[in-house]
Protein backbone atom coordinates (compact mmCIF):
# COMPACT_ATOMS: atom_id res chain seq x y z
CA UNK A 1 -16.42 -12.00 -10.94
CA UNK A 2 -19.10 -9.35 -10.78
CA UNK A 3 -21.76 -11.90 -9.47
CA UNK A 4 -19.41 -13.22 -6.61
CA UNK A 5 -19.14 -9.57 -5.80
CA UNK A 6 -22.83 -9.01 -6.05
CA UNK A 7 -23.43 -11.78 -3.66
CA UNK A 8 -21.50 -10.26 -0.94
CA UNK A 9 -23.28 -7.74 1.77
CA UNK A 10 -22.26 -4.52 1.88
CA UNK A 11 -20.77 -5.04 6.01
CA UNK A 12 -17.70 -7.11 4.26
CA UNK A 13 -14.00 -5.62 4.00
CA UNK A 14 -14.52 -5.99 0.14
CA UNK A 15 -16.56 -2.75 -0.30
CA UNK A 16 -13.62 -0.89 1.87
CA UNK A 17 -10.89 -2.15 -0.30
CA UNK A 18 -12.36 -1.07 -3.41
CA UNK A 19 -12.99 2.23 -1.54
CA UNK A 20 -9.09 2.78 -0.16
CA UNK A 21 -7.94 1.09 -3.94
CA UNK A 22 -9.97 3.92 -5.73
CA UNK A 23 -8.50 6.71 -3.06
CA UNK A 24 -5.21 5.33 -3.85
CA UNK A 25 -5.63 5.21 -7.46
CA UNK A 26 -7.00 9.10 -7.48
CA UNK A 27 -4.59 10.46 -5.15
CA UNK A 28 -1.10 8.72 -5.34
CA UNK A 29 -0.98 6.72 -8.47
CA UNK A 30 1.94 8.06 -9.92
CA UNK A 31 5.71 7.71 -11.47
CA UNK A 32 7.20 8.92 -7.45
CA UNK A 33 4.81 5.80 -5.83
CA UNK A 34 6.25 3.20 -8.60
CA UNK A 35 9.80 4.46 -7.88
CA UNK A 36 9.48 4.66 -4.54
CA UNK A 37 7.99 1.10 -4.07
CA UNK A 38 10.49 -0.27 -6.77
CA UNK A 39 13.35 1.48 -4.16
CA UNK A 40 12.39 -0.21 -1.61
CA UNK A 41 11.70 -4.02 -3.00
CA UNK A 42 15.04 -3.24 -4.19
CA UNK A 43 16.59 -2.88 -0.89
CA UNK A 44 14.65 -5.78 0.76
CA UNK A 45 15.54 -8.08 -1.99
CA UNK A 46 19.53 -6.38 -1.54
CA UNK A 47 19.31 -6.56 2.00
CA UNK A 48 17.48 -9.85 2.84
CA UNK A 49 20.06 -11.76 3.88
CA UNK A 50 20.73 -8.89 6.95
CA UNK A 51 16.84 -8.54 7.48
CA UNK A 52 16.55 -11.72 9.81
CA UNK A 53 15.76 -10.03 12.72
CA UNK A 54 12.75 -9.49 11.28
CA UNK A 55 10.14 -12.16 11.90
CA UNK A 56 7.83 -11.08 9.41
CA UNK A 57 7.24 -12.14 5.80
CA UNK A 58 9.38 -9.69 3.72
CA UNK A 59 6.45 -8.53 1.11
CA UNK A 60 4.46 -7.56 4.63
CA UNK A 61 7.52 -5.22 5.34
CA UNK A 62 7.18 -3.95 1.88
CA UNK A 63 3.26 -3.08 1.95
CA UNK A 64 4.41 -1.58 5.46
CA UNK A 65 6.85 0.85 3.77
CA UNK A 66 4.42 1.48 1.29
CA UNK A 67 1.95 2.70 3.82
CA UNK A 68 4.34 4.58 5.21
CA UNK A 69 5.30 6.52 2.14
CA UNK A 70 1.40 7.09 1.38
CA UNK A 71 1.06 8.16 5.01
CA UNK A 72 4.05 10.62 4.59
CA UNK A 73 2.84 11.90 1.49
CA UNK A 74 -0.83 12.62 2.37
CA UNK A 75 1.13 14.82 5.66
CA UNK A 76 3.03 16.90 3.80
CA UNK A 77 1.34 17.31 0.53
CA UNK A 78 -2.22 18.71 2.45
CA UNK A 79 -1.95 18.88 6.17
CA UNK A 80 -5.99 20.09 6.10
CA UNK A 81 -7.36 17.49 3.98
CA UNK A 82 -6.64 14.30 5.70
């Protein structure tokens, strides 16, 4: 793994996902993420059948509530930092 990585410029998206994983991983790995994201895969998987309307692949709405909660969080927990 580390020589495919080492092959790969530094102008690819890999570099920034290691970057926003690590961020993540400093600042909102915690027991209140994991129940949070368990909440709402929980209510997708509950309400699925009712979630039709939405054209979208079901884990994409679940990384968008995710974001959402991480955007949330980094408002209210330090409105000057971000």
């Amino acid at each position: 793994m580390c020589e495919i990585l080492e092959n790969i410029d530094n102008k690819s998206n890999i570099n920034g996902l290691f970057k926003s994983g690590a961020f993540y991983a400093k600042f909102f790995a915690d027991s209140w993420s994991v129940l949070i994201a368990l909440i709402s895969l929980i209510l997708i998987v509950w309400f699925a059948d009712y979630l039709t309307f939405i054209p979208w692949n079901l884990i994409v709405v679940l990384i968008i509530t995710h974001a959402v909660y991480v955007i949330i969080r980094m408002i209210l927990t330090s409105p000057d930092r971000y």
